[in-house]
Protein backbone atom coordinates (compact mmCIF):
# COMPACT_ATOMS: atom_id res chain seq x y z
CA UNK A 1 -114.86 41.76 -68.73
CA UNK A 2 -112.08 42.26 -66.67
CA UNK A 3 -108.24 42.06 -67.81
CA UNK A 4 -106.67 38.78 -67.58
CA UNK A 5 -103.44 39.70 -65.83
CA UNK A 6 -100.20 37.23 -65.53
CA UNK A 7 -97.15 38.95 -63.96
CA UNK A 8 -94.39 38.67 -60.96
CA UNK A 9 -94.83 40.89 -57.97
CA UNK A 10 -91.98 43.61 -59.06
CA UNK A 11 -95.07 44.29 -62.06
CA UNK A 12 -97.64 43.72 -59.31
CA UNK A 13 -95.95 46.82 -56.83
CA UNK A 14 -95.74 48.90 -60.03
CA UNK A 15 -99.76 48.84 -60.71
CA UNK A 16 -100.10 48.78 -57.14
CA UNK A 17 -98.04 51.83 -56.98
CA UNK A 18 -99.75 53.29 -60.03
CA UNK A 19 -102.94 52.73 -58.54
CA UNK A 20 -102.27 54.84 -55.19
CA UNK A 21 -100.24 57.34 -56.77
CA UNK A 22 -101.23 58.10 -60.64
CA UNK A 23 -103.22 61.45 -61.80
CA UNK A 24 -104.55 60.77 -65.11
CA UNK A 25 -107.04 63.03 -67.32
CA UNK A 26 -110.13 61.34 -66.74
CA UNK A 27 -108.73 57.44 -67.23
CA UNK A 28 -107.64 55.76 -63.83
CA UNK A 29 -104.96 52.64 -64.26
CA UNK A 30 -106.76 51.27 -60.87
CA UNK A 31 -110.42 51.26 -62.14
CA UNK A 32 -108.86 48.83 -65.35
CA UNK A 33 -105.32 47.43 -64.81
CA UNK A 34 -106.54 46.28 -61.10
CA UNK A 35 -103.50 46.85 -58.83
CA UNK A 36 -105.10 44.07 -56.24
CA UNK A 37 -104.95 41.79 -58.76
CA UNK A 38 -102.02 39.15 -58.37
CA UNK A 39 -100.73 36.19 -60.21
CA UNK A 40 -97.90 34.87 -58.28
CA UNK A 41 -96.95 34.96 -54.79
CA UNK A 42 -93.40 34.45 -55.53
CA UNK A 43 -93.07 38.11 -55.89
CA UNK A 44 -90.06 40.13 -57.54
CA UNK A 45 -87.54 39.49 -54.74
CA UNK A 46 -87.80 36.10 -52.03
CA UNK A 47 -84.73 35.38 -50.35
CA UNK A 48 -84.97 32.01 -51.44
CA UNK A 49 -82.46 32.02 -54.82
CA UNK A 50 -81.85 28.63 -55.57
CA UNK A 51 -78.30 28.75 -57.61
CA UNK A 52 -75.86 27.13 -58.98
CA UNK A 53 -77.02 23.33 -60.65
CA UNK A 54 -76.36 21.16 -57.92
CA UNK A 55 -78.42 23.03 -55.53
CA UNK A 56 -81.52 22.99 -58.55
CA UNK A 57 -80.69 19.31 -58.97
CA UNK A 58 -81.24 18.21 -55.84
CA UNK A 59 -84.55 20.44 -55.80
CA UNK A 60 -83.61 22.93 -53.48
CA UNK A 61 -82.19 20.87 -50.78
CA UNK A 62 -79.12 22.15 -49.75
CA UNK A 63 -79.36 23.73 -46.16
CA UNK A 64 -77.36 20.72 -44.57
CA UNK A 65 -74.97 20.55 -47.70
CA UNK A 66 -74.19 23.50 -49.16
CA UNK A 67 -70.16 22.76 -49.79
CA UNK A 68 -69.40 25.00 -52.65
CA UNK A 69 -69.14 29.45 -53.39
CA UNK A 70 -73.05 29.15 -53.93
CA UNK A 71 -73.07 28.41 -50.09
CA UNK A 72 -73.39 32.21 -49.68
CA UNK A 73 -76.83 32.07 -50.59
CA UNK A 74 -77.85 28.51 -49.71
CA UNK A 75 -76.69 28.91 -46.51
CA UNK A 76 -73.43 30.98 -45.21
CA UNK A 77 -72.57 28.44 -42.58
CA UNK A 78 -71.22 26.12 -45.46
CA UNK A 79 -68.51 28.28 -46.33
CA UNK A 80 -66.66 27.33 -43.42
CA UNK A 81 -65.85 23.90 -45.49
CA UNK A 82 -64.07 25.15 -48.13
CA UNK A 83 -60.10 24.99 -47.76
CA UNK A 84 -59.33 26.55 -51.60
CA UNK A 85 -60.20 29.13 -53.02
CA UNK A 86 -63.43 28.69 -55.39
CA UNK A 87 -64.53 30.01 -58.44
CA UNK A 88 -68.50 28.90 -59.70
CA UNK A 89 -70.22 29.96 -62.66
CA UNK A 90 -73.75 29.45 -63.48
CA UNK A 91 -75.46 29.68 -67.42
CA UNK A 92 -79.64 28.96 -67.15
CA UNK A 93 -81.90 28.88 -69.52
CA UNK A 94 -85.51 28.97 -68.49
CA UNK A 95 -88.77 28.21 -70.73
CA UNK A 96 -91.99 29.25 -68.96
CA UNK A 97 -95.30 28.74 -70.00
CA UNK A 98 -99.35 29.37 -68.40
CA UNK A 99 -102.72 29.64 -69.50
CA UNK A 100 -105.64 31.80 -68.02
CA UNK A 101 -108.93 30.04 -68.70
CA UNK A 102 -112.19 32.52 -68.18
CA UNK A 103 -114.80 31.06 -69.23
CA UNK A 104 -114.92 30.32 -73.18
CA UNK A 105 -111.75 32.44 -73.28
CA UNK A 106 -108.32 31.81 -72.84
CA UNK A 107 -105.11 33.90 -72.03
CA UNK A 108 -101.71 32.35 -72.63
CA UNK A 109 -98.28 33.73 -71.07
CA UNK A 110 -94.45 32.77 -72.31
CA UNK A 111 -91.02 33.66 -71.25
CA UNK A 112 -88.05 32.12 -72.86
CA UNK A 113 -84.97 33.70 -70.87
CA UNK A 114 -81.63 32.46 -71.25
CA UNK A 115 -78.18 33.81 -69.56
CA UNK A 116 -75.79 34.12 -66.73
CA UNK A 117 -77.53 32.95 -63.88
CA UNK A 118 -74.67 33.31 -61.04
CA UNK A 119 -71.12 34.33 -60.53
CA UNK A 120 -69.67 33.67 -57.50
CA UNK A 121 -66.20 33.32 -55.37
CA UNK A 122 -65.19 31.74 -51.86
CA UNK A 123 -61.32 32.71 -50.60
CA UNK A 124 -60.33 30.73 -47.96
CA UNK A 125 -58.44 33.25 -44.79
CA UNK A 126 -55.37 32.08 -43.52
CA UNK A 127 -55.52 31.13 -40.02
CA UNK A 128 -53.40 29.13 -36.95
CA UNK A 129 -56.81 27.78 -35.91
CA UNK A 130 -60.48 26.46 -37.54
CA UNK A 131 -61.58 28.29 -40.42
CA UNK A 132 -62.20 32.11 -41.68
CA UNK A 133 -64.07 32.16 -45.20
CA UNK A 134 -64.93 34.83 -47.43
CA UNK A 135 -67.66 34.32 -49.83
CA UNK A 136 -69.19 36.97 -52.33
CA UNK A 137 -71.31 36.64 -56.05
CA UNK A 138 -73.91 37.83 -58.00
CA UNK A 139 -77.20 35.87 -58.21
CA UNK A 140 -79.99 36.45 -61.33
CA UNK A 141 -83.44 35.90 -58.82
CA UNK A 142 -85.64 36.29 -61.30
CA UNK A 143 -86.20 37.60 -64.57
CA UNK A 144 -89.22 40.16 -65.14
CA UNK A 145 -89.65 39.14 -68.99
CA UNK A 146 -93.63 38.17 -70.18
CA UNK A 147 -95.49 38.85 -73.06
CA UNK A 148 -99.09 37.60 -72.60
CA UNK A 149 -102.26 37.84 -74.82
CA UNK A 150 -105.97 37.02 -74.66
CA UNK A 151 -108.92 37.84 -77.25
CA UNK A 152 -112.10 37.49 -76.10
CA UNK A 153 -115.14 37.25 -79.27
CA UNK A 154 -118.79 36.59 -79.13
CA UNK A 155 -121.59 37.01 -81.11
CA UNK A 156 -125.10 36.31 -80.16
CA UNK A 157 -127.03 34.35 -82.71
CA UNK A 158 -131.07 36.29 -83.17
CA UNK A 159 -132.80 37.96 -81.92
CA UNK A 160 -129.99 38.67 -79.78
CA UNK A 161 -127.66 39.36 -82.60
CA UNK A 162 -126.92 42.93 -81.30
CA UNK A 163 -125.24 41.50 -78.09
CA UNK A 164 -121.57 41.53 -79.92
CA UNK A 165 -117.78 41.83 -78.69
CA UNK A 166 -114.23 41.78 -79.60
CA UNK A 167 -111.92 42.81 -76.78
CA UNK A 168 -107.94 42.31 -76.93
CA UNK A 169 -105.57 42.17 -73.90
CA UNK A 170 -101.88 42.32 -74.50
CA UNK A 171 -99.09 42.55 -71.97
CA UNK A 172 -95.25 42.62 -72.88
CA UNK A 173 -92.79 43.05 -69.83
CA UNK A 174 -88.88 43.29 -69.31
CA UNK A 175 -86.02 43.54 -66.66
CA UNK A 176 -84.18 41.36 -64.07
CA UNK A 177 -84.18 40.91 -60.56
CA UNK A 178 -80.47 40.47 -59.22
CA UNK A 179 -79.10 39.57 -55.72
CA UNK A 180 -75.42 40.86 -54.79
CA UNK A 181 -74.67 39.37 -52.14
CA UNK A 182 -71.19 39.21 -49.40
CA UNK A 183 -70.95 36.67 -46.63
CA UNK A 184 -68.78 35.03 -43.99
CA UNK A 185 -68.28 31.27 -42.77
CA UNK A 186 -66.09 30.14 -39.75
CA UNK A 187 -65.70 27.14 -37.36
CA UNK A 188 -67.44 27.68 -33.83
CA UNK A 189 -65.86 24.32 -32.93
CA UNK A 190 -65.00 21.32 -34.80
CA UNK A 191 -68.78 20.40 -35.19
CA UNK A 192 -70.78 23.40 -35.74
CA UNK A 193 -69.90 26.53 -38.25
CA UNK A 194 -71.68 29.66 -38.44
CA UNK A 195 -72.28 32.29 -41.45
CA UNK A 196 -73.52 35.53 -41.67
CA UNK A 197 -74.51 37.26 -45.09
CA UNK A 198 -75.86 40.63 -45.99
CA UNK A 199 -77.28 40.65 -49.53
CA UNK A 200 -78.49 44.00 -51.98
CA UNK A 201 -81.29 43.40 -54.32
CA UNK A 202 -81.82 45.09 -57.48
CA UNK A 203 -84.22 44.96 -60.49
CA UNK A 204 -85.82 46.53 -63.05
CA UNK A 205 -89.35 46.47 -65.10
CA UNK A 206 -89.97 47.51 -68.34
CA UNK A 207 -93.87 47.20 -68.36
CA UNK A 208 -96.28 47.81 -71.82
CA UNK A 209 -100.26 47.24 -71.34
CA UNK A 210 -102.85 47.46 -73.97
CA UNK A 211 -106.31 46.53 -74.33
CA UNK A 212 -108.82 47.18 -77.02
CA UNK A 213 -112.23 47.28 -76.53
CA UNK A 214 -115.09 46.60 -78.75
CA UNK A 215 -119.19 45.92 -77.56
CA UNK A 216 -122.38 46.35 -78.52
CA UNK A 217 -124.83 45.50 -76.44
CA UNK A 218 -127.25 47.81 -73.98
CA UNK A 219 -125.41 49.83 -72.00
CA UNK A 220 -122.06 49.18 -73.40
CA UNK A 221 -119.29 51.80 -73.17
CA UNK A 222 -118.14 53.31 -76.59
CA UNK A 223 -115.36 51.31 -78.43
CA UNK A 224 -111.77 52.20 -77.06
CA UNK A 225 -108.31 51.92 -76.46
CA UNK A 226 -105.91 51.84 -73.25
CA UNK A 227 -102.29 51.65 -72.87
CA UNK A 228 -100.33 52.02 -69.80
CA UNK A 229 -96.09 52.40 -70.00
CA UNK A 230 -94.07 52.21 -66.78
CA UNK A 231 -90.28 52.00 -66.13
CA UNK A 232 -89.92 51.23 -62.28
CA UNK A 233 -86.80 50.47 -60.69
CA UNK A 234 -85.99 48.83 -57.57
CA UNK A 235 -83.56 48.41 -54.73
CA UNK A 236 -83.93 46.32 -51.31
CA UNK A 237 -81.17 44.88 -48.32
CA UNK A 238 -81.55 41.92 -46.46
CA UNK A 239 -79.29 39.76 -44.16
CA UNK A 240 -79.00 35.77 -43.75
CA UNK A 241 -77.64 33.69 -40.61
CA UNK A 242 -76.93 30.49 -40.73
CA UNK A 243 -75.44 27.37 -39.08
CA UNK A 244 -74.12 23.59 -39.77
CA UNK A 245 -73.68 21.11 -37.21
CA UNK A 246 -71.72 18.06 -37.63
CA UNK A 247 -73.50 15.11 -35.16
CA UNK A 248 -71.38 12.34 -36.84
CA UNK A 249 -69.39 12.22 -39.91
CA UNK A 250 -72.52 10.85 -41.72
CA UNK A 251 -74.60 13.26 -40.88
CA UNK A 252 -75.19 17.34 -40.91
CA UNK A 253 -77.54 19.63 -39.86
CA UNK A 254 -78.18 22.94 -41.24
CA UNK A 255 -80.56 25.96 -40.68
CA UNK A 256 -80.93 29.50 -41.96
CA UNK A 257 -82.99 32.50 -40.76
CA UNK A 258 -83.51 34.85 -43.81
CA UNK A 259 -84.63 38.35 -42.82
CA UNK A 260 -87.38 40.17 -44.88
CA UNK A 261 -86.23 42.19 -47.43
CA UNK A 262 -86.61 45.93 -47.04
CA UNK A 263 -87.04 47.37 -50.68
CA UNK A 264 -87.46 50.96 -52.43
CA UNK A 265 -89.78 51.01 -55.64
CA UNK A 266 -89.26 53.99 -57.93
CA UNK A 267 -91.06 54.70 -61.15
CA UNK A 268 -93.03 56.43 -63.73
CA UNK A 269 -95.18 55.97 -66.57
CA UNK A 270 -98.27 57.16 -68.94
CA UNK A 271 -101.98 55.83 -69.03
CA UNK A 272 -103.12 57.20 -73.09
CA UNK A 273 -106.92 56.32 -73.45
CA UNK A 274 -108.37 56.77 -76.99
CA UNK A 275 -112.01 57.20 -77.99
CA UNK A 276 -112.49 55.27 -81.25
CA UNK A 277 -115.67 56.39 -81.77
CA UNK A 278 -114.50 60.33 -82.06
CA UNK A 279 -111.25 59.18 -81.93
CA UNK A 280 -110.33 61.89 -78.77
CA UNK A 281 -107.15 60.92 -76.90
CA UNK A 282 -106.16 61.78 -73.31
CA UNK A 283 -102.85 60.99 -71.73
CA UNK A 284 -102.41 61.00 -67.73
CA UNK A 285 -98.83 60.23 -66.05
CA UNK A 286 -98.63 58.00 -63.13
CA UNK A 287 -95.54 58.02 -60.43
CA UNK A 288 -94.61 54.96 -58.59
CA UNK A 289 -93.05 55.15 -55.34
CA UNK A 290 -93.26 52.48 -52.77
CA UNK A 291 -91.89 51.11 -49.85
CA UNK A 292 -92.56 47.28 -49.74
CA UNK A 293 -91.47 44.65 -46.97
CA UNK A 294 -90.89 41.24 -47.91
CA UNK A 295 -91.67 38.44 -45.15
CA UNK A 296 -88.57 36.70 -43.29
CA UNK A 297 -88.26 32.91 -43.98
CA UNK A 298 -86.32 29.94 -42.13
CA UNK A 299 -85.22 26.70 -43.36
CA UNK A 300 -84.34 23.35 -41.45
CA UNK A 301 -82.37 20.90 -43.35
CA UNK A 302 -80.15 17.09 -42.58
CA UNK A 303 -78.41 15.28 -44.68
CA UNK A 304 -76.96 11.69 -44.36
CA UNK A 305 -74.06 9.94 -46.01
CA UNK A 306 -73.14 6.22 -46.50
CA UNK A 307 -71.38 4.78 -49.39
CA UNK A 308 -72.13 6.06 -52.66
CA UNK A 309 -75.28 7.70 -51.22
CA UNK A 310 -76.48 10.96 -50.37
CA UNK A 311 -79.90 11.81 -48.71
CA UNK A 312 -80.74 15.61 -47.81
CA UNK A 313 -84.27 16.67 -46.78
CA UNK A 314 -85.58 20.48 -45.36
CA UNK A 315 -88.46 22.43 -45.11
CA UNK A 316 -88.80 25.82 -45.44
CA UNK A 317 -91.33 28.60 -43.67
CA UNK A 318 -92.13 31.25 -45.35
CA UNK A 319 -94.44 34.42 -43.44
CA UNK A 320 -96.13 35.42 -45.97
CA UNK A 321 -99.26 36.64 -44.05
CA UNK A 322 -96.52 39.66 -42.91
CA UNK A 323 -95.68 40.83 -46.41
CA UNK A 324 -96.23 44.60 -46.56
CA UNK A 325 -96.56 46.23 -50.04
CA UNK A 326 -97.14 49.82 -48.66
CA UNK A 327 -100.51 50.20 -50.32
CA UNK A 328 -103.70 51.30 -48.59
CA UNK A 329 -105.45 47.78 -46.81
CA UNK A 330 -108.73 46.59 -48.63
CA UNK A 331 -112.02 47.12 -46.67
CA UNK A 332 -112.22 46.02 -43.32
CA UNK A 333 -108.52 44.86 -43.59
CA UNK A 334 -106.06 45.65 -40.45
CA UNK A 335 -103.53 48.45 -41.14
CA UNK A 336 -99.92 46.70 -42.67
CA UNK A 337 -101.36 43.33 -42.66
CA UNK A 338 -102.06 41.71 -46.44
CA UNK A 339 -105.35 39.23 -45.64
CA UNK A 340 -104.65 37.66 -48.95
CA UNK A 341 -101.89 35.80 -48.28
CA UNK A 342 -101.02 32.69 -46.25
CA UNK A 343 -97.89 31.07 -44.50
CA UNK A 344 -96.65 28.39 -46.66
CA UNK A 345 -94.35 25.30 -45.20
CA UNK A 346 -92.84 24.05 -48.02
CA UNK A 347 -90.84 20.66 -48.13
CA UNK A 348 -87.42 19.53 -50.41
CA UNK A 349 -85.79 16.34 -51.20
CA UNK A 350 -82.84 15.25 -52.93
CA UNK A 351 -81.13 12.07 -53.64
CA UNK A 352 -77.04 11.96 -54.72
CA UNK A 353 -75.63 9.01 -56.20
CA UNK A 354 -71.88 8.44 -56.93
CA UNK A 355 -71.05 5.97 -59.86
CA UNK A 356 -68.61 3.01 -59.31
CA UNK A 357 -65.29 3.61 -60.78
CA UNK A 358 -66.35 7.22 -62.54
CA UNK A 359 -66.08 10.59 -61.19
CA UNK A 360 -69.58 11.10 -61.92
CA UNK A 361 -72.51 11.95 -59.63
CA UNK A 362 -76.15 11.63 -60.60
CA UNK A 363 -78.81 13.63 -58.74
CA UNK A 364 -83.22 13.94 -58.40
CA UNK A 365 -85.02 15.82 -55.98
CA UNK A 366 -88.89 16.72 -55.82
CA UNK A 367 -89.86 19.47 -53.72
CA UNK A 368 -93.52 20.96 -52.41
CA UNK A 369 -94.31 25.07 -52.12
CA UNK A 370 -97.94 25.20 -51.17
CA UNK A 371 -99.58 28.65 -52.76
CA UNK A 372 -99.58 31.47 -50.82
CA UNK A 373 -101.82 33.65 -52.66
CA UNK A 374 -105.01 33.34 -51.78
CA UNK A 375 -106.72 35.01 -54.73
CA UNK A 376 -107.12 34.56 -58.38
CA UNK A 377 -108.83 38.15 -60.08
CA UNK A 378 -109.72 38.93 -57.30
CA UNK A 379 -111.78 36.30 -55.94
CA UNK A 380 -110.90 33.59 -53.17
CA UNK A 381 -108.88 30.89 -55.19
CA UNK A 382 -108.70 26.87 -54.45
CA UNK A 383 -105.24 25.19 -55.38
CA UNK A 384 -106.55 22.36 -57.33
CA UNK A 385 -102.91 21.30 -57.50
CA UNK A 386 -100.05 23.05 -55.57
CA UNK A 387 -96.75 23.94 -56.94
CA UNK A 388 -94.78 20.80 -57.32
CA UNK A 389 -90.96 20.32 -58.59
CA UNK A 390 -89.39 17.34 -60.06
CA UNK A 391 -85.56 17.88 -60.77
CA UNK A 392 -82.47 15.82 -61.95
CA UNK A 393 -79.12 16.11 -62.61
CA UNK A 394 -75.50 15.17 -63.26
CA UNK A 395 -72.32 16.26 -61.90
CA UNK A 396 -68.34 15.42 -63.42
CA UNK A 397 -65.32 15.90 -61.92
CA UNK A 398 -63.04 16.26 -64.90
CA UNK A 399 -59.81 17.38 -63.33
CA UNK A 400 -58.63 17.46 -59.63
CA UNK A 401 -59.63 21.49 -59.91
CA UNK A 402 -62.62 21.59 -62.22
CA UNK A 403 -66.15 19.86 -61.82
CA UNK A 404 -69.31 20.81 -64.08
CA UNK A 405 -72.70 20.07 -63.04
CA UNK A 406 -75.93 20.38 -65.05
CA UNK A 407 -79.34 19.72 -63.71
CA UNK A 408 -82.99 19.82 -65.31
CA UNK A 409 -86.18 21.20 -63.50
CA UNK A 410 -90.24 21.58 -64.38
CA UNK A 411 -92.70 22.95 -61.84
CA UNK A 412 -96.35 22.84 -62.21
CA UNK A 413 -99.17 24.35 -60.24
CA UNK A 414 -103.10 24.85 -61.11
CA UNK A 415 -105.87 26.92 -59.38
CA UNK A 416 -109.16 27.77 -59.85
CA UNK A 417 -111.93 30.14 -58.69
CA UNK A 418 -113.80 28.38 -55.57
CA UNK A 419 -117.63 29.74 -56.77
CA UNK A 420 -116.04 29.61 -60.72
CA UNK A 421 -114.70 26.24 -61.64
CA UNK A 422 -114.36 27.91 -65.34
CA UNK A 423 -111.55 30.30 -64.06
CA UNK A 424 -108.48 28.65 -64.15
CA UNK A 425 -104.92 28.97 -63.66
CA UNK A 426 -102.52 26.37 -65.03
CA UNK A 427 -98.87 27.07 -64.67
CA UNK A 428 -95.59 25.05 -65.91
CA UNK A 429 -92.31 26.38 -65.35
CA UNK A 430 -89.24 24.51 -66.72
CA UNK A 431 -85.36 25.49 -65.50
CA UNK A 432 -82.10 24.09 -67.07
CA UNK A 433 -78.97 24.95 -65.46
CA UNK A 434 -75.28 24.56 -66.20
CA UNK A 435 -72.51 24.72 -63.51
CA UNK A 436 -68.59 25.05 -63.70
CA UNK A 437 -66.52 25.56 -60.29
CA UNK A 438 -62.68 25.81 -60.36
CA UNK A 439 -60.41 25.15 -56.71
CA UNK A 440 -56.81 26.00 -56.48
């Protein structure tokens, strides 16, 4: 049976890597740890960090509002608001949980990651006219930890009682993906602002595979052990531009082209394969090194204002049919074009509600990422329920300079095989965040 695999994209360029570039003694990572194979379209790196726990909130939409440090990210034209200087913080902690149904089998994945999630600063330029604003921070995209396990028994009852097997698949991962990330905001005219950014990406993948192997029926290979151990590192640039316009004093409209992001994959590992029957051992080395393109993305937000109210809407394209992950094409496929995947237009909503009489603001959003992966082990996938976000949040103003925000998120998402009902793909991510910014 083939290996139930759960992973981000950072792990998926590794095996892809490992796949075009190992040279093993006689075991080949390809042939088993199936580089093709992916899990999650969100990749290792997107373009699309959602920080700081307004922004998460609000689920995402924050094109046309983005009024705070975390504007550098969100959307560079914002910075152009800000008339003090800004300090944000962001803590996170992040329990994620899936399940791999084959069958009568079942893999399960976890990740329980907690930490900084963003750092970030806005100093406002001095100047006789409009506005000049500096923005710069440090953004946690992603992290790369998993641990994931399946066992798969059976035992035939007679006469078949020699068909008989007891396979294990265990997967432990580790690393981050961070953005840095330095950007500009400044008044065009008294309704519009512009923003540039220019962001470098960084991460890194600590990745440990094993499966053991047990069968007996005809034609069955001989009991054995693998286990592949990779170290990969990586390192990518990419650039934002952005704009807000003003129509009324109500209203705001934002929008921000993201460029792809041009990466560098770097990395090694082993592949050991043990016979248990003679209990021989061979041990190949694999090198990564790869030269992946993300796809460019745009977003189109508003935003209206009356009272105590706040409305903000976008959506968000993401080319995902141009993604490039420098790996030879599959049969028949076009050179540098990835038939697997899709463009996705996603769609975010968030509601803001100021209490009566309390410096307190409470917040929901729901937003809508369609899939883009069209596969699931291999085989064409259908999204029996696409990834869906349902968020809330708080935020307090507790001096004139200080304001903390906190904000809750869970996203689910299910797919199975089109031909094989019984292969399934259940997903539930949950995201807690915790916000201080300081002005002076």
């Amino acid at each position: 049976m083939r290996h139930c695999r759960f992973g981000v994209a950072l792990a998926t360029a590794t095996l892809a890597g490992a796949g075009t570039a190992a040279t093993t003694a006689g075991a080949d990572p390809a042939a088993y740890f199936n580089p093709a194979d992916f899990s999650s379209e969100a990749l290792f790196v997107t373009g699309l960090t959602t920080a700081g726990a307004r922004a998460t909130g609000l689920a995402g939409a924050t094109t046309a509002i983005a009024d705070d440090a975390f504007a550098v990210v969100q959307n560079p034209a914002g910075l152009a608001q800000l008339v003090k200087i800004e300090i944000v913080m962001g803590l996170r902690n992040e329990p994620r949980d899936a399940t791999f149904d084959m069958f009568d089998a079942q893999a399960t994945l976890s990740e329980r990651s907690s930490g900084v999630d963003a750092v970030a600063v806005a100093y406002p330029v001095p100047t006789y006219r409009g506005s000049l604003v500096l923005g710069a921070g440090i953004f946690r995209s992603r992290t790369n930890a998993r641990a994931s396990a399946r066992r798969d028994t059976r035992t035939a009852v007679p006469p078949e009682s020699a068909f008989r097997f007891d396979d294990e698949f265990v997967r432990r991962q580790g690393g981050e993906v961070w953005q840095f990330t330095a950007g500009v905001g400044t008044d065009v005219r008294r309704d519009l602002s512009l923003g540039l950014s220019a962001s470098y990406w960084y991460a890194t993948l600590r990745d440990d595979q094993f499966r053991h192997i047990d069968e007996q029926f005809a034609g069955a290979p001989p009991p054995s052990e693998d286990r592949l151990r990779s170290e990969s590192t990586l390192g990518g640039v990419s650039c934002d531009a952005g704009l807000l316009a003003y129509p009324s004093r109500s209203t705001r409209i934002g929008f921000v082209v993201r460029s792809p992001v041009w990466a560098w994959l770097d990395g090694s590992g082993t592949l050991t394969h043990t016979d248990l029957t003679s209990g021989a051992t061979r041990t190949g080395a694999l090198f990564i090194e790869q030269r992946p393109r993300l796809p460019w993305s745009a977003a189109l937000g508003g935003s209206y204002a009356r009272g105590a109210w706040l409305v903000a809407a976008e959506t968000r394209y993401v080319a995902w049919e141009e993604l490039d992950m420098d790996a030879p094409p599959a049969p028949g496929a076009a050179p540098a074009a990835d038939p697997d995947y899709t463009a996705r237009l996603a769609a975010h909503a968030g509601l803001e509600w100021a209490l009566p009489r309390v410096p307190v603001r409470l917040r929901t959003g729901f937003a809508y990422e369609p899939l883009a992966y069209d596969l699931l082990l291999g085989r064409v996938a259908h999204r029996v329920h696409n990834r869906r976000t349902w968020s809330g949040g708080a935020g307090m103003l507790l001096s004139p300079a200080f304001a903390l925000d906190v904000a809750l998120a869970v996203t689910t998402a299910e797919r199975a095989d089109r031909d094989e009902p019984a292969v399934r793909e259940r997903l539930r991510d949950g995201r807690f965040l915790l916000s201080g910014s300081y002005r002076y």
